[in-house]
N, C-alpha and C. Protein backbone atom coordinates (compact mmCIF):
# COMPACT_ATOMS: atom_id res chain seq x y z
N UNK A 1 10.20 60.17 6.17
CA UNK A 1 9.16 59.17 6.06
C UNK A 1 9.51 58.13 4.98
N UNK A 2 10.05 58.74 3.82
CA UNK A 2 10.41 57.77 2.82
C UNK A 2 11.11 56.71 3.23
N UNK A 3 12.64 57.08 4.03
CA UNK A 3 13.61 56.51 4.67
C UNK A 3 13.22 55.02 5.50
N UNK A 4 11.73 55.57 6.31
CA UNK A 4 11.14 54.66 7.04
C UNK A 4 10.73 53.12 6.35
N UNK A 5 9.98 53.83 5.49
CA UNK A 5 9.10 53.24 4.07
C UNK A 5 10.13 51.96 3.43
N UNK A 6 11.01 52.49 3.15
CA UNK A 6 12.26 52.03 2.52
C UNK A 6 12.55 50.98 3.38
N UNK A 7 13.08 51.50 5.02
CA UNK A 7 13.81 50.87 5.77
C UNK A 7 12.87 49.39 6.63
N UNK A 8 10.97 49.79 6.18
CA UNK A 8 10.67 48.37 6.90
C UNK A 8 10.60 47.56 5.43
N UNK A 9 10.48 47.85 3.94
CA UNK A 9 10.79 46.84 3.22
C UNK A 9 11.61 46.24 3.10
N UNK A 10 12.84 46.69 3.47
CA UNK A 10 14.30 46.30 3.82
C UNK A 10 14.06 44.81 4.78
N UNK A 11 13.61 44.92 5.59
CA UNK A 11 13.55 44.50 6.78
C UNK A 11 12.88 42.89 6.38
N UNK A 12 11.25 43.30 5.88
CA UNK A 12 10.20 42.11 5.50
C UNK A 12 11.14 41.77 4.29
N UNK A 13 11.74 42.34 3.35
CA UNK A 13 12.26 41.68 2.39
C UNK A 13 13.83 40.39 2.90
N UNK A 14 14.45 41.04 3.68
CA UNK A 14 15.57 40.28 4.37
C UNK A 14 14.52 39.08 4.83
N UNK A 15 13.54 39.34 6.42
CA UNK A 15 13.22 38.30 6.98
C UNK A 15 12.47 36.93 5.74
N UNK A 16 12.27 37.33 5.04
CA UNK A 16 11.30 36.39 3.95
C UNK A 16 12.59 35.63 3.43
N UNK A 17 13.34 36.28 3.49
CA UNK A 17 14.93 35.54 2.49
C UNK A 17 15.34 34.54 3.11
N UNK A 18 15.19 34.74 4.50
CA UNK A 18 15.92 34.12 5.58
C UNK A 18 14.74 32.59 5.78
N UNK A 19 13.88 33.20 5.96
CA UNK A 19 12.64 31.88 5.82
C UNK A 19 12.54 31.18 5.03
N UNK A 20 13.05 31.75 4.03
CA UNK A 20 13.09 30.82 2.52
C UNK A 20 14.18 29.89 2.54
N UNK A 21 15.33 30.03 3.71
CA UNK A 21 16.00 29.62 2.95
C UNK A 21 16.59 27.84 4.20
N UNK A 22 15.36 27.36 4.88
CA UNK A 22 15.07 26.24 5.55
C UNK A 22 16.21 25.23 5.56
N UNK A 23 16.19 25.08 3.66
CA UNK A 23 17.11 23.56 3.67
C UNK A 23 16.09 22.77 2.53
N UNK A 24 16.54 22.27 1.85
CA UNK A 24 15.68 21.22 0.98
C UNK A 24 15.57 20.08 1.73
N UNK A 25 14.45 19.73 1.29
CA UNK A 25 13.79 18.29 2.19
C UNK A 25 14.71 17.02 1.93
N UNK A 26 14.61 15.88 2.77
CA UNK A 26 15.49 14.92 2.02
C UNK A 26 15.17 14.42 1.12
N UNK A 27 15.93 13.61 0.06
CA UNK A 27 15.34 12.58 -0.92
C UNK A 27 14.49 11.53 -0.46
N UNK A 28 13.70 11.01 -1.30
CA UNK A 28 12.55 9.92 -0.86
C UNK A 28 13.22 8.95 -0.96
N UNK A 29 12.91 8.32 0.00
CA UNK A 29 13.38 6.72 0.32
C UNK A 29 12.94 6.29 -0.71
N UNK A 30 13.92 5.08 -1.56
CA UNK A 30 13.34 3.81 -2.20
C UNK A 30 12.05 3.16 -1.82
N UNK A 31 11.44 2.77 -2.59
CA UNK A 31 10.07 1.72 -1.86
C UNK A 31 10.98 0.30 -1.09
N UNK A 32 12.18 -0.01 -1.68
CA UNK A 32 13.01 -1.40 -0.75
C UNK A 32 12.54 -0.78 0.88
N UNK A 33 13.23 0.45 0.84
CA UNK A 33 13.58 0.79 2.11
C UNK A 33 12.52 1.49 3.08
N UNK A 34 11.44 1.82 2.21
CA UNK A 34 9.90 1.81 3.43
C UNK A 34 9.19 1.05 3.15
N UNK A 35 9.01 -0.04 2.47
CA UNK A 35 8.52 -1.16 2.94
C UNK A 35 8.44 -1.50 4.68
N UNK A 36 7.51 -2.05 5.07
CA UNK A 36 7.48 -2.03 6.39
C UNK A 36 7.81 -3.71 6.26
N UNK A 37 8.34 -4.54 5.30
CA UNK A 37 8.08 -5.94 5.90
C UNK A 37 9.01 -6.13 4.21
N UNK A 38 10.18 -7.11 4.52
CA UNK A 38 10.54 -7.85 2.75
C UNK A 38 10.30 -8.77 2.41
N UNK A 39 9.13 -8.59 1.64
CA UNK A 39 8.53 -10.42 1.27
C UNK A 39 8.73 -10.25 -0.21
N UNK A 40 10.33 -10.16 -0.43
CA UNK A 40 11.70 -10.62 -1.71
C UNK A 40 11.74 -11.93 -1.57
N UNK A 41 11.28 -12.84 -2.86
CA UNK A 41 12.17 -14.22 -2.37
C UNK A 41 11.58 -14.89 -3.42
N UNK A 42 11.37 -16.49 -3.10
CA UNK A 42 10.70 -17.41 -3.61
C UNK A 42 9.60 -17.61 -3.21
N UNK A 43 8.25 -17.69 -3.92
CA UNK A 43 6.84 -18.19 -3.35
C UNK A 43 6.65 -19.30 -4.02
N UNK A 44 5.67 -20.11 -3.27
CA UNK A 44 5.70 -21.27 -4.06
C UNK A 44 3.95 -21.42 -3.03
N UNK A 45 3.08 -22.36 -4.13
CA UNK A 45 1.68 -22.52 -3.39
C UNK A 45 2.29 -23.58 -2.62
N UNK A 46 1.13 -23.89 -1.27
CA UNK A 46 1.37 -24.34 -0.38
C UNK A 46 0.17 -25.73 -0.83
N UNK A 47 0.39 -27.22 -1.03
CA UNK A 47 -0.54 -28.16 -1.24
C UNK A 47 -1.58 -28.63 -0.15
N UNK A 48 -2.87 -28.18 -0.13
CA UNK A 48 -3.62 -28.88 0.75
C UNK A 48 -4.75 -29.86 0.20
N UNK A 49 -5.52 -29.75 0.70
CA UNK A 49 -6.42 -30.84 0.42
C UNK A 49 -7.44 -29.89 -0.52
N UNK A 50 -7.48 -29.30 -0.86
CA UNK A 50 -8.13 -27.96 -1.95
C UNK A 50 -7.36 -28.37 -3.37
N UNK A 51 -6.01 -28.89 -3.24
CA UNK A 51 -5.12 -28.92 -4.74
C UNK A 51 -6.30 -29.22 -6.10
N UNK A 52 -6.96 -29.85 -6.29
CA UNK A 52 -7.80 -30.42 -7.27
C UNK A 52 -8.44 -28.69 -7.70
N UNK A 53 -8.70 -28.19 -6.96
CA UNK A 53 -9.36 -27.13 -7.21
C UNK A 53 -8.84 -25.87 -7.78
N UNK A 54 -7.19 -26.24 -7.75
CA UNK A 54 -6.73 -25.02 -8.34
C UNK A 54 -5.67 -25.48 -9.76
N UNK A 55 -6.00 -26.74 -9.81
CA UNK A 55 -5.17 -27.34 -10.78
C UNK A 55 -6.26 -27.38 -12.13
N UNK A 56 -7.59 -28.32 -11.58
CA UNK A 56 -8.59 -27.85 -12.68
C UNK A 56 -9.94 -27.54 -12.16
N UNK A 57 -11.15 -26.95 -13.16
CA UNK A 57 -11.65 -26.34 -12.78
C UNK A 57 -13.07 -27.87 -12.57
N UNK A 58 -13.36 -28.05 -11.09
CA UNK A 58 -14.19 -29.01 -10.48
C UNK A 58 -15.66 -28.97 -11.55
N UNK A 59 -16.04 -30.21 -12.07
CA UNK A 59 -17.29 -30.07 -12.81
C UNK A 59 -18.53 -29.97 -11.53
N UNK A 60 -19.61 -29.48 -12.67
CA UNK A 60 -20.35 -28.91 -11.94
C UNK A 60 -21.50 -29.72 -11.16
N UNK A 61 -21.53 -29.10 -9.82
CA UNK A 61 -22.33 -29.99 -8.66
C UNK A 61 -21.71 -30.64 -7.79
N UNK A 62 -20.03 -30.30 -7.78
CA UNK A 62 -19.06 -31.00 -7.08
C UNK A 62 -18.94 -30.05 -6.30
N UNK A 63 -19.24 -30.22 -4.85
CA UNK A 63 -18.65 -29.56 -3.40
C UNK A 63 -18.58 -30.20 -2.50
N UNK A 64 -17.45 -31.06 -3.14
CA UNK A 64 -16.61 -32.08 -1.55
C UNK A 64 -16.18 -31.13 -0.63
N UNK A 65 -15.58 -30.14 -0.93
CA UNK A 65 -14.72 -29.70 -0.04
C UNK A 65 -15.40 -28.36 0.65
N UNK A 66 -16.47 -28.24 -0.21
CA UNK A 66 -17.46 -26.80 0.68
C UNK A 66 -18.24 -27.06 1.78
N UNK A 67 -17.94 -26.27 2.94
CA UNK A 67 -18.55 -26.77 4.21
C UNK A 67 -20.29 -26.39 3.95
N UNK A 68 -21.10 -27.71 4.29
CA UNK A 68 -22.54 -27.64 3.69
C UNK A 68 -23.06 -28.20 4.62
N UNK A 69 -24.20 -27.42 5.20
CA UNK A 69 -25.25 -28.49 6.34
C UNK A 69 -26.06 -29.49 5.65
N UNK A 70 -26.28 -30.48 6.41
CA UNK A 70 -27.45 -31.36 5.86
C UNK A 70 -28.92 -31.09 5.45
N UNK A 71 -29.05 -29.86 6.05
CA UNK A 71 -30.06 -29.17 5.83
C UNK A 71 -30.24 -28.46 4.09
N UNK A 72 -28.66 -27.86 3.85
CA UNK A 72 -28.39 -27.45 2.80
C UNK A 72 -28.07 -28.37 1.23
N UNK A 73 -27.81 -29.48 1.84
CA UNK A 73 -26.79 -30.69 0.99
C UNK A 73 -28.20 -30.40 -0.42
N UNK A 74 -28.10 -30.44 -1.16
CA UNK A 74 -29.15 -31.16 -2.40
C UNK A 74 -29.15 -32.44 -2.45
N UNK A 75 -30.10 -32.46 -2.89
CA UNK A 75 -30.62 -33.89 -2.86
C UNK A 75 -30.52 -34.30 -4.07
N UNK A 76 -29.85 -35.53 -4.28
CA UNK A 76 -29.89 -36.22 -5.92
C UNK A 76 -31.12 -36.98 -5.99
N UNK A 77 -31.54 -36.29 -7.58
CA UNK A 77 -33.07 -36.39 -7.70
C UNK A 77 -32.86 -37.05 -9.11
């Protein structure tokens, strides 16, 4: 009986060794290389008809460029 005892730890101890022993995972990709898209480069703003607005800061009550109903406009009083 001992023999037995012995002979299935034998056994679970081998199969566990064997499971253990898979393979190490690969190394992690760089972030360059999973990036899904390379936006590496030069940016530069694009000038529209907004420029005034990001160059300085518009005094106040100025919204040329905000879409406003007539309904909404204020009225200079």
């Amino acid at each position: 009986m001992r023999a037995l005892g012995l002979a299935v730890l034998t056994a679970v101890w081998l199969a566990q060794s064997v499971f253990a022993q898979r393979g190490a995972p690969p190394p992690a990709q760089t972030p360059r290389v999973s990036a899904p898209i390379d936006l590496t480069g030069y940016w530069v703003s694009v000038v529209t008809e907004d420029w005034r607005y990001r160059m300085v800061t518009p005094p106040k009550g100025d919204y040329a460029s905000v879409p406003v109903s007539p309904a909404n406009r204020p009225t200079d009083a």
